[in-house]
Protein backbone atom coordinates (compact mmCIF):
# COMPACT_ATOMS: atom_id res chain seq x y z
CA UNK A 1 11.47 17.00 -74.72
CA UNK A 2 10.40 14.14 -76.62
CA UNK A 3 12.27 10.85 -77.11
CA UNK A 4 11.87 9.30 -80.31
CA UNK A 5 9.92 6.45 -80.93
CA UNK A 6 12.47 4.13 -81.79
CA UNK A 7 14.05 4.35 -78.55
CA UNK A 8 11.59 4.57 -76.44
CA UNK A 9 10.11 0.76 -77.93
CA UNK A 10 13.97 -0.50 -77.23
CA UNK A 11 14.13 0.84 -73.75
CA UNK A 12 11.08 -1.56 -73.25
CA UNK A 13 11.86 -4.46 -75.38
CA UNK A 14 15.20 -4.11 -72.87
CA UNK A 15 13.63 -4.14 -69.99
CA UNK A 16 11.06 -6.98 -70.90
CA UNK A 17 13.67 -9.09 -71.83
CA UNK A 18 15.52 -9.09 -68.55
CA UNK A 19 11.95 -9.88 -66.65
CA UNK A 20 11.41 -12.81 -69.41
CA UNK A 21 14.80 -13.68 -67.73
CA UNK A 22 14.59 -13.26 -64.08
CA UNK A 23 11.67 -15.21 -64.74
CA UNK A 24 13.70 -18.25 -66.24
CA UNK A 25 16.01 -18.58 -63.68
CA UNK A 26 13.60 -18.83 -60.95
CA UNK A 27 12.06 -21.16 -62.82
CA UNK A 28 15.30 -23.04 -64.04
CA UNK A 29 17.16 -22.90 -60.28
CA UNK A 30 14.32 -22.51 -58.24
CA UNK A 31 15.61 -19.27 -56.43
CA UNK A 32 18.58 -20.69 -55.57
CA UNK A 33 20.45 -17.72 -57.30
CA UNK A 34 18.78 -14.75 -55.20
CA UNK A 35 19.51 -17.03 -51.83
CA UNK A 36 20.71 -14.50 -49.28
CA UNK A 37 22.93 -17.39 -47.64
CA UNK A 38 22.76 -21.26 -47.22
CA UNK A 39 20.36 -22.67 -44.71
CA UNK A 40 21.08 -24.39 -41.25
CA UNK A 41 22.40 -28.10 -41.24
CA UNK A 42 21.73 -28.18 -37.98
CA UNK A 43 19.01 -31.03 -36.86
CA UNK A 44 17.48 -34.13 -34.82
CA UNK A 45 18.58 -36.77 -36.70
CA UNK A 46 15.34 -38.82 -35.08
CA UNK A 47 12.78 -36.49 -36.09
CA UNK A 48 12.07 -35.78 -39.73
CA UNK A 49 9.55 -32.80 -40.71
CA UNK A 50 8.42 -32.40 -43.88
CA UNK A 51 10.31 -34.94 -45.56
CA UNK A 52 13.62 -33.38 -44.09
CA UNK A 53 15.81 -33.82 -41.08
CA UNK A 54 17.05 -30.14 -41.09
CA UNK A 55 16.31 -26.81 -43.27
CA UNK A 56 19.87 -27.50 -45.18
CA UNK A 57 17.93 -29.77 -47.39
CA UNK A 58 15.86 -27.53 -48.46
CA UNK A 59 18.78 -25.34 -50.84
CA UNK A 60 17.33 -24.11 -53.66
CA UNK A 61 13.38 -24.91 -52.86
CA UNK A 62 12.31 -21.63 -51.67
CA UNK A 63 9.06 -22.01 -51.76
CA UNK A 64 8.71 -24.49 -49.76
CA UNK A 65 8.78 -21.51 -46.80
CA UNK A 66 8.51 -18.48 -48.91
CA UNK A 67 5.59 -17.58 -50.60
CA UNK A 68 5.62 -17.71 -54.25
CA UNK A 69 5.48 -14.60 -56.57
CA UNK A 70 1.80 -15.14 -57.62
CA UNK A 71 0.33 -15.36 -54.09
CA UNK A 72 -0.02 -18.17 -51.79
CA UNK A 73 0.24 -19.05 -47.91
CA UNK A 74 2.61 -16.74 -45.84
CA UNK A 75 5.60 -18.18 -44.33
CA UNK A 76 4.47 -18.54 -40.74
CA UNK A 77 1.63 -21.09 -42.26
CA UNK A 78 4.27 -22.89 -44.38
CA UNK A 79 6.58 -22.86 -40.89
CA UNK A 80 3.80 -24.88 -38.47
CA UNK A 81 2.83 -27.24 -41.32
CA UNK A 82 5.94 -28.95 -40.69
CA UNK A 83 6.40 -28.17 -37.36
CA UNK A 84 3.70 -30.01 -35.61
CA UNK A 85 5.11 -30.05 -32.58
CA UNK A 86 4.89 -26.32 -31.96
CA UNK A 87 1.39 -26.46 -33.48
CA UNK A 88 0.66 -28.64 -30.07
CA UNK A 89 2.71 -26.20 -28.15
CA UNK A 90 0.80 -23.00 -29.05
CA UNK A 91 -2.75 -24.54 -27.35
CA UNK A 92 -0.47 -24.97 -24.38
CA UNK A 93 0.15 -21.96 -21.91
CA UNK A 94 2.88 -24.24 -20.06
CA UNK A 95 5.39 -24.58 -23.14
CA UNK A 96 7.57 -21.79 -24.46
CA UNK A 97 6.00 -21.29 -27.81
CA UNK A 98 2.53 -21.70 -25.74
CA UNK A 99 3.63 -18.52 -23.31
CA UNK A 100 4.33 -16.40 -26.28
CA UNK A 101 2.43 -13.45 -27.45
CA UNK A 102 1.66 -13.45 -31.00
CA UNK A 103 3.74 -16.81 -31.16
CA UNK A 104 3.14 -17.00 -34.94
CA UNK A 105 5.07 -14.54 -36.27
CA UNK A 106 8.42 -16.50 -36.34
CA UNK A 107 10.81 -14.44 -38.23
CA UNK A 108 10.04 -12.33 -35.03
CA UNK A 109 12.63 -14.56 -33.13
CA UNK A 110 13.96 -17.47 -35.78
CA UNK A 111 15.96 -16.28 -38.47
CA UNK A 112 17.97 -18.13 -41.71
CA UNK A 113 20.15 -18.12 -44.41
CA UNK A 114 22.84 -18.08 -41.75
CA UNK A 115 25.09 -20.43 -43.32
CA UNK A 116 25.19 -24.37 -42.57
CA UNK A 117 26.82 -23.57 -38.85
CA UNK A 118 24.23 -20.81 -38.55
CA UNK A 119 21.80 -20.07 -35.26
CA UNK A 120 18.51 -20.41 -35.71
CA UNK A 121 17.30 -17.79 -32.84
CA UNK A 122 18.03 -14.52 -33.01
CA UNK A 123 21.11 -12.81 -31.06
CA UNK A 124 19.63 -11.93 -27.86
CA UNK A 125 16.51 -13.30 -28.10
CA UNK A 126 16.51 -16.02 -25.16
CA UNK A 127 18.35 -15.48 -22.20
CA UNK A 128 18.20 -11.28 -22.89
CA UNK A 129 14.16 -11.90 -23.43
CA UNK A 130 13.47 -14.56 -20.67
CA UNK A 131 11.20 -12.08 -18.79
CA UNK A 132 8.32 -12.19 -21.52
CA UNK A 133 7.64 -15.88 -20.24
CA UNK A 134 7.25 -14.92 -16.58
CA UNK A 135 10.51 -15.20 -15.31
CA UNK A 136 13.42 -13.38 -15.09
CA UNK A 137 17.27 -15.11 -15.78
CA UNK A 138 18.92 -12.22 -13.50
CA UNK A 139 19.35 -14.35 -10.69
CA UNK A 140 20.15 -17.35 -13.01
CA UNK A 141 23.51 -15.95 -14.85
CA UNK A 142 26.11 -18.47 -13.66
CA UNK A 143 25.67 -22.15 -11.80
CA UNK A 144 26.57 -22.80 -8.52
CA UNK A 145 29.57 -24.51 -10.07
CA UNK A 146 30.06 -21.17 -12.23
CA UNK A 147 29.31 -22.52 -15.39
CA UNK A 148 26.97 -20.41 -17.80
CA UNK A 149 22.99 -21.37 -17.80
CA UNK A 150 21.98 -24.05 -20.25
CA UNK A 151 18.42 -23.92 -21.57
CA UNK A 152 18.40 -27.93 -20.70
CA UNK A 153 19.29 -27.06 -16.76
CA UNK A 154 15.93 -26.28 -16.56
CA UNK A 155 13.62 -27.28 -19.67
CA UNK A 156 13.00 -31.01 -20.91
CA UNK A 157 14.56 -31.07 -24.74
CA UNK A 158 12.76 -29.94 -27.47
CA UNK A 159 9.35 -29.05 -26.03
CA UNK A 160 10.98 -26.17 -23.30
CA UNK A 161 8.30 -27.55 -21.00
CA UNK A 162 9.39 -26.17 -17.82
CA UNK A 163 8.80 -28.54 -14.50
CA UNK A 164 8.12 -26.23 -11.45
CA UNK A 165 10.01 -28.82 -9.21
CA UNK A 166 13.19 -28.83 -10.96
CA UNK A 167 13.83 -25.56 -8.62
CA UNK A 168 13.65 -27.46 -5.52
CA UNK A 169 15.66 -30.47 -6.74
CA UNK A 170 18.38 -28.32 -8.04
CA UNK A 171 18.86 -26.14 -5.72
CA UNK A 172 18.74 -28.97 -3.21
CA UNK A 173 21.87 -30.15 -4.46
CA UNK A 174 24.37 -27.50 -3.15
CA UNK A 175 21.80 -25.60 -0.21
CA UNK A 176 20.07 -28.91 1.26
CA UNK A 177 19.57 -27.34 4.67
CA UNK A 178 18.16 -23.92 3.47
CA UNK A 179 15.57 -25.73 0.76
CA UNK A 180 14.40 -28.27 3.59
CA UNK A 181 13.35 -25.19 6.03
CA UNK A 182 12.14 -23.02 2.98
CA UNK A 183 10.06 -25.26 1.75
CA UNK A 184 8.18 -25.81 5.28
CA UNK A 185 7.79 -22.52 5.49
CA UNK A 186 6.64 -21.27 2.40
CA UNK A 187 5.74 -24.40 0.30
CA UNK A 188 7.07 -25.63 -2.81
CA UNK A 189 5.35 -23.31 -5.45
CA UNK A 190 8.61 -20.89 -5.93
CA UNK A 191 7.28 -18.99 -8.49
CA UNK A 192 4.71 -17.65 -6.77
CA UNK A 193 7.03 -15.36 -5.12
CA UNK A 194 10.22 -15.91 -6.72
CA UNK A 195 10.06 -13.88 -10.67
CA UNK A 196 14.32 -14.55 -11.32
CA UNK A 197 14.64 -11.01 -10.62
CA UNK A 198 13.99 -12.15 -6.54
CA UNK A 199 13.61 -8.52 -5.14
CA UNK A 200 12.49 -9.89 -2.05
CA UNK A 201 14.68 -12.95 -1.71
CA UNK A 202 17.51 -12.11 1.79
CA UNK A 203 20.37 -9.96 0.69
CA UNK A 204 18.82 -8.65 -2.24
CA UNK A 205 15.57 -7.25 -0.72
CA UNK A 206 15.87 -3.93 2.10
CA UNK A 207 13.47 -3.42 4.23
CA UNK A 208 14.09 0.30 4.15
CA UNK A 209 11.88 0.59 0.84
CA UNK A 210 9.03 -0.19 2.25
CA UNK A 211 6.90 1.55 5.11
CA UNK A 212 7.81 0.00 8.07
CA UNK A 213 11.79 -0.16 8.43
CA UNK A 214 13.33 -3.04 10.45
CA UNK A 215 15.08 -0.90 13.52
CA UNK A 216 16.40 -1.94 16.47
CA UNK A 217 15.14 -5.42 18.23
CA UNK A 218 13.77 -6.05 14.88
CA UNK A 219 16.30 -6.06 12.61
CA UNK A 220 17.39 -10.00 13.49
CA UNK A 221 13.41 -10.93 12.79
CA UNK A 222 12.77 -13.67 10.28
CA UNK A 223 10.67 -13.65 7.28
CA UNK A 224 8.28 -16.03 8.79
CA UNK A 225 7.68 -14.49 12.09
CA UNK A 226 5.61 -11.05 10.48
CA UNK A 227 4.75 -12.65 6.73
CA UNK A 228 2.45 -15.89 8.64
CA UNK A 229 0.78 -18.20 6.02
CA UNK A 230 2.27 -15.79 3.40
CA UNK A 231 2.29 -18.30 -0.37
CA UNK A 232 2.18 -15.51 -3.21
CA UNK A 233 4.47 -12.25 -3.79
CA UNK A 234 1.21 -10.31 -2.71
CA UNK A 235 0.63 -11.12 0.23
CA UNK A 236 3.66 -9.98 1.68
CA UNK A 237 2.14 -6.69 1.66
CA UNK A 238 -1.12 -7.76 3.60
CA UNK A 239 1.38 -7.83 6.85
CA UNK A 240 0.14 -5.78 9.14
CA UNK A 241 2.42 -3.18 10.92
CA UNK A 242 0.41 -2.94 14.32
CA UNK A 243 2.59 -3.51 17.58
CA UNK A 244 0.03 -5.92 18.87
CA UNK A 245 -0.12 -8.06 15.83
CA UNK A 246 2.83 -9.43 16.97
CA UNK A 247 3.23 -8.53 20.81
CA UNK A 248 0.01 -8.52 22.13
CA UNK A 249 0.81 -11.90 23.67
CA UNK A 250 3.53 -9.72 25.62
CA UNK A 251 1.17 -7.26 26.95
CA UNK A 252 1.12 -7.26 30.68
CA UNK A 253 -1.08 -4.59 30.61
CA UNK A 254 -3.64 -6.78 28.67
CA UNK A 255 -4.58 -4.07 26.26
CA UNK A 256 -6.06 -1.46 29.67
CA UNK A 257 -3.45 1.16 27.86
CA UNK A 258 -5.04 0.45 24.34
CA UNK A 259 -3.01 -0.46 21.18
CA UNK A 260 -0.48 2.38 20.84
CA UNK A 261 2.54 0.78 22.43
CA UNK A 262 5.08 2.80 20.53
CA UNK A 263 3.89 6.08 23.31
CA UNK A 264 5.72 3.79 26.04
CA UNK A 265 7.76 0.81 24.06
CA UNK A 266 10.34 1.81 21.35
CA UNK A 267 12.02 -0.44 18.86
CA UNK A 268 15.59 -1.13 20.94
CA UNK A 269 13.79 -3.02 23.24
CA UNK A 270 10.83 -4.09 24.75
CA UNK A 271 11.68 -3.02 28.57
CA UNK A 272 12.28 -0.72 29.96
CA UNK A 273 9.50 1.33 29.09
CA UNK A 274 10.21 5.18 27.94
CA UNK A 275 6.42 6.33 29.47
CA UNK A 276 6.67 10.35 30.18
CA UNK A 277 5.34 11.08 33.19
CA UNK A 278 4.58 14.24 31.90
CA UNK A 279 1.68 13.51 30.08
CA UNK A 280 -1.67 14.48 31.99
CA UNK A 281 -2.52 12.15 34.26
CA UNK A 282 -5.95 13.67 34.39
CA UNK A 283 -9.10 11.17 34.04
CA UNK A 284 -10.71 13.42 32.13
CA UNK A 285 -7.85 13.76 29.56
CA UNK A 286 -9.17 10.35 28.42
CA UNK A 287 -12.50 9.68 29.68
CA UNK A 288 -14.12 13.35 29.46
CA UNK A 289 -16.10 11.26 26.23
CA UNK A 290 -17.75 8.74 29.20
CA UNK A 291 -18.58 11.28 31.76
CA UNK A 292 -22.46 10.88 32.14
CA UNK A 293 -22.78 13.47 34.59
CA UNK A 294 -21.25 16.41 31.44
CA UNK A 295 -19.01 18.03 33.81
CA UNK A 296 -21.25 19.07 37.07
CA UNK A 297 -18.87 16.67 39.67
CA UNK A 298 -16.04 18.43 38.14
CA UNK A 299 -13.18 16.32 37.09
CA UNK A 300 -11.94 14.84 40.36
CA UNK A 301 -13.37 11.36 38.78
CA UNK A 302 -11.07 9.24 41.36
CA UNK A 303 -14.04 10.39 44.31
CA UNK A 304 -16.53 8.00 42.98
CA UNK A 305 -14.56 5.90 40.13
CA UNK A 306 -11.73 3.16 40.53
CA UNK A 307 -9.17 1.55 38.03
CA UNK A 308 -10.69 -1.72 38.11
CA UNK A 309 -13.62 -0.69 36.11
CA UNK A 310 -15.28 2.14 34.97
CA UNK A 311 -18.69 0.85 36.74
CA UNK A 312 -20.14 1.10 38.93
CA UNK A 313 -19.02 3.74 40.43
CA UNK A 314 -18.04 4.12 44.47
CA UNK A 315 -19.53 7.61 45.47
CA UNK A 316 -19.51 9.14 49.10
CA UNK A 317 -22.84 10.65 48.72
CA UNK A 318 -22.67 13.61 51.60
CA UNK A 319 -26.39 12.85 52.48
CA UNK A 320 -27.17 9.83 53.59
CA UNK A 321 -29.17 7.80 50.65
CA UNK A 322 -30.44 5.12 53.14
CA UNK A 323 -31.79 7.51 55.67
CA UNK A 324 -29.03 5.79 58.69
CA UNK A 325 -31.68 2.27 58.04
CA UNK A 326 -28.90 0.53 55.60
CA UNK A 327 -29.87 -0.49 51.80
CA UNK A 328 -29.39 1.18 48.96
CA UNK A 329 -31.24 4.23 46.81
CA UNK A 330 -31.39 4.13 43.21
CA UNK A 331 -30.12 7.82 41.91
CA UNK A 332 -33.12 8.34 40.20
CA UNK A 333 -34.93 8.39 43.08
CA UNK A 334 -34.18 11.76 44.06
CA UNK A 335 -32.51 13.01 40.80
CA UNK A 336 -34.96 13.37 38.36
CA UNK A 337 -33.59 12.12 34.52
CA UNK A 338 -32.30 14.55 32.20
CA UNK A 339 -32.17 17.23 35.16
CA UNK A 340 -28.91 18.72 36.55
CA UNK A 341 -27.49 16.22 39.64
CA UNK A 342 -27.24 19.44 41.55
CA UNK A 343 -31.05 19.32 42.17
CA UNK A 344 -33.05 16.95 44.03
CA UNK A 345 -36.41 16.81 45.65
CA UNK A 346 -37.30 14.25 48.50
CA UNK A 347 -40.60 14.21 47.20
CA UNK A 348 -40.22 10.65 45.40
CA UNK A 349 -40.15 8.20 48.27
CA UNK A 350 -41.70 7.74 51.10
CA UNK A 351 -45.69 9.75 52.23
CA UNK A 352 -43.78 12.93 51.68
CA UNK A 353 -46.27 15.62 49.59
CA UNK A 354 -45.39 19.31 49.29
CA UNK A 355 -49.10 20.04 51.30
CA UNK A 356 -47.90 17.36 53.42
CA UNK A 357 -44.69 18.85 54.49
CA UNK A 358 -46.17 22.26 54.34
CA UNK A 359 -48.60 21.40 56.88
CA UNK A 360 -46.33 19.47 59.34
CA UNK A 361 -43.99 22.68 59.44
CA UNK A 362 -47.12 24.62 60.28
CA UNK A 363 -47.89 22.24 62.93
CA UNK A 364 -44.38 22.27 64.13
CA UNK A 365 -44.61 26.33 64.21
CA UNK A 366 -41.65 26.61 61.57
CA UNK A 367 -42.12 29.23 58.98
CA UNK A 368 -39.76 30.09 55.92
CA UNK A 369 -38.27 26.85 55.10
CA UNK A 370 -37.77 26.17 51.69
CA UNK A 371 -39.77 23.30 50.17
CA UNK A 372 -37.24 22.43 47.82
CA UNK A 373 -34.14 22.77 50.06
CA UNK A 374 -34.99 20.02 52.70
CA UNK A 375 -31.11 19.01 53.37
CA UNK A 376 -30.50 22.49 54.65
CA UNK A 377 -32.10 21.43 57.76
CA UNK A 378 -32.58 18.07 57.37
CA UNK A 379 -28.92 16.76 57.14
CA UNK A 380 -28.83 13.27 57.75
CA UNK A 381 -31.95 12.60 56.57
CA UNK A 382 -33.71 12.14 60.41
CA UNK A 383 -37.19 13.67 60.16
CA UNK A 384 -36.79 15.37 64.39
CA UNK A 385 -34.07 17.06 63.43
CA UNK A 386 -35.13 19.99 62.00
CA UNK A 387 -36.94 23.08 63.59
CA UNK A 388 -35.64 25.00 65.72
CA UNK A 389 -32.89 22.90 67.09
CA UNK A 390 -32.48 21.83 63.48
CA UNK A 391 -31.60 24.86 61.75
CA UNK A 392 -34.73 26.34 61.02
CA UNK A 393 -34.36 29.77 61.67
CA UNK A 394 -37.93 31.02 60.81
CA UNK A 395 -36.91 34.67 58.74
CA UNK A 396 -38.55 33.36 55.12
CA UNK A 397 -35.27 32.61 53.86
């Protein structure tokens, strides 16, 4: 369907008119007429920005933060051209507006049109938010006197600027005696452990969340006594949860039963000792690694080793090394490297030659001795005692 002409020019002629005259009374008021509310009295009477002491006197002049219709700077630009001060503030990590992410978009925490009385933060943006900056307010609900958290209790005026040693002096005040020994043991630099939420501050932090549990003899330990040197919330974790890290000053054993005290010691208390006699007293059960000789002594390793030391080692050699003539013989003498200890020769000392021997037998009239078996008749090492009064028995064997 088609309207007719005539009404279609008068629904337009309508409609420019009331543009014309939205258009006049922005011009004629300034604004002042769409205003969602009046603007905050509230201000420093010593500090004048932008030719005002407070947004109130502003009324009617919206664009002096709001952008006008044909184009122009957008309100957070309009907002720091007055405010200086938090121009400053934003090259500076340690003030609020300096911590902030994205600190320029204002209306993302300041608000207006509130009414003369009217807040200029946000609800809940503040206390509820206080974690953004690096710091929790869970811990800091109430005073020591029980009176709510100020921002002032902790931040100069005006700049937020927070000093790190107003912790110390205020909480001096009402725990002198804690603070003093706190502060020589960890240093003054709270933050560097303490984040408002203070998971790890006593009472609040269990030692049950972590790996090792505080049982037993334990439980009464300090913070100080484990966490040594310990100046940032990560290096609690560097702690390390060896026995001896603590107690090897207590060892009596001085370390001869390694590190593992927890297979003799438990947590109740440090004697008696809970060692189970059960467990095989064998040498070999811990030194079958170190045994040179791979098993052929067997594992009676008591018959030639002590406690004292490994090495060297005390054997009763059957034969006699020295001959019955004193002084010692170097094993290798008559066990040759990398060959069984079983077998010997005598050939490696001495004027003894296998023709040598051979021949001296032959002179001696004793046939069927074996070249390579000389303690069978030679016992103690005596060179008359062999033969026939010596055991040589002459039948090849």
């Amino acid at each position: 369907m088609t309207l007719p002409t005539n009404i279609t020019r008068g629904g337009l002629g309508a409609a420019g008119l009331a543009v014309v005259g939205v258009l006049l009374a922005w011009l004629v008021w300034g604004g002042a007429m769409f205003s969602p509310g009046g603007l905050s009295a509230k201000s420093d009477s010593t500090k004048v920005l932008g030719g005002v002491t407070s947004h109130a006197a502003l009324g009617g002049r919206c664009t002096a933060c709001h952008a006008a219709a044909t184009g122009g700077r957008p309100m957070s630009d309009r907002c720091l051209a007055c405010h200086t001060d938090t121009q400053v503030d934003l090259r500076d990590s340690t003030t609020l507006h300096g911590a902030i992410d994205n600190a320029r978009a204002c209306l993302a925490c300041h608000t207006e049109h509130g009414g003369p009385a009217g807040s200029l933060v946000k609800a809940g943006v503040g206390a509820g938010d206080h974690a953004r900056f690096g710091f929790a307010l869970d811990a800091h609900r109430r005073t020591d006197g029980g009176a709510a958290f100020r921002c002032a209790d902790c931040h100069s005026s005006g700049t937020y600027r927070f000093d790190r040693a107003r912790c110390e002096a205020c909480h001096r005040d009402y725990q002198p005696k804690f603070v003093v020994a706190h502060v020589r043991e960890w240093g003054s630099d709270c933050m560097a452990c303490h984040d408002g939420i203070d998971r790890f501050s006593r009472g609040r932090f269990s030692h049950d969340t972590v790996a090792f549990r505080l049982l037993g003899a334990h439980q009464p330990a300090t913070c100080v006594a484990c966490h040594v040197d310990v100046r940032a919330l990560a290096g609690f974790g560097t702690a390390s949860s060896e026995c001896v890290s603590c107690h090897g000053k207590d060892d009596d054993h001085k370390g001869r039963f390694g590190a593992n005290c927890g297979s003799c010691h438990t947590v109740t208390a440090w004697t008696p000792a809970t060692f189970d006699h059960k467990v095989s007293t064998d040498c070999v059960s811990c030194h079958r690694k170190d045994d040179e000789h791979r098993g052929e002594f067997g594992t009676d390793c008591a018959a030639c080793h002590g406690v004292t030391a490994w090495k060297p080692a005390t054997l009763e050699h059957a034969f006699p090394l020295d001959h019955g003539e004193g002084g010692r013989v170097a094993c290798k003498v008559c066990h040759q490297p990398g060959r069984p200890y079983r077998e010997y020769t005598c050939y490696g000392c001495h004027e003894h030659t296998v023709s040598r021997i051979q021949r001296k037998h032959q002179e001696e009239g004793i046939s069927g001795a074996r070249l390579d078996d000389c303690v069978r008749c030679h016992a103690t090492g005596r060179e008359h005692e062999g033969g026939e009064g010596g055991g040589g028995d002459g039948d090849g064997d």
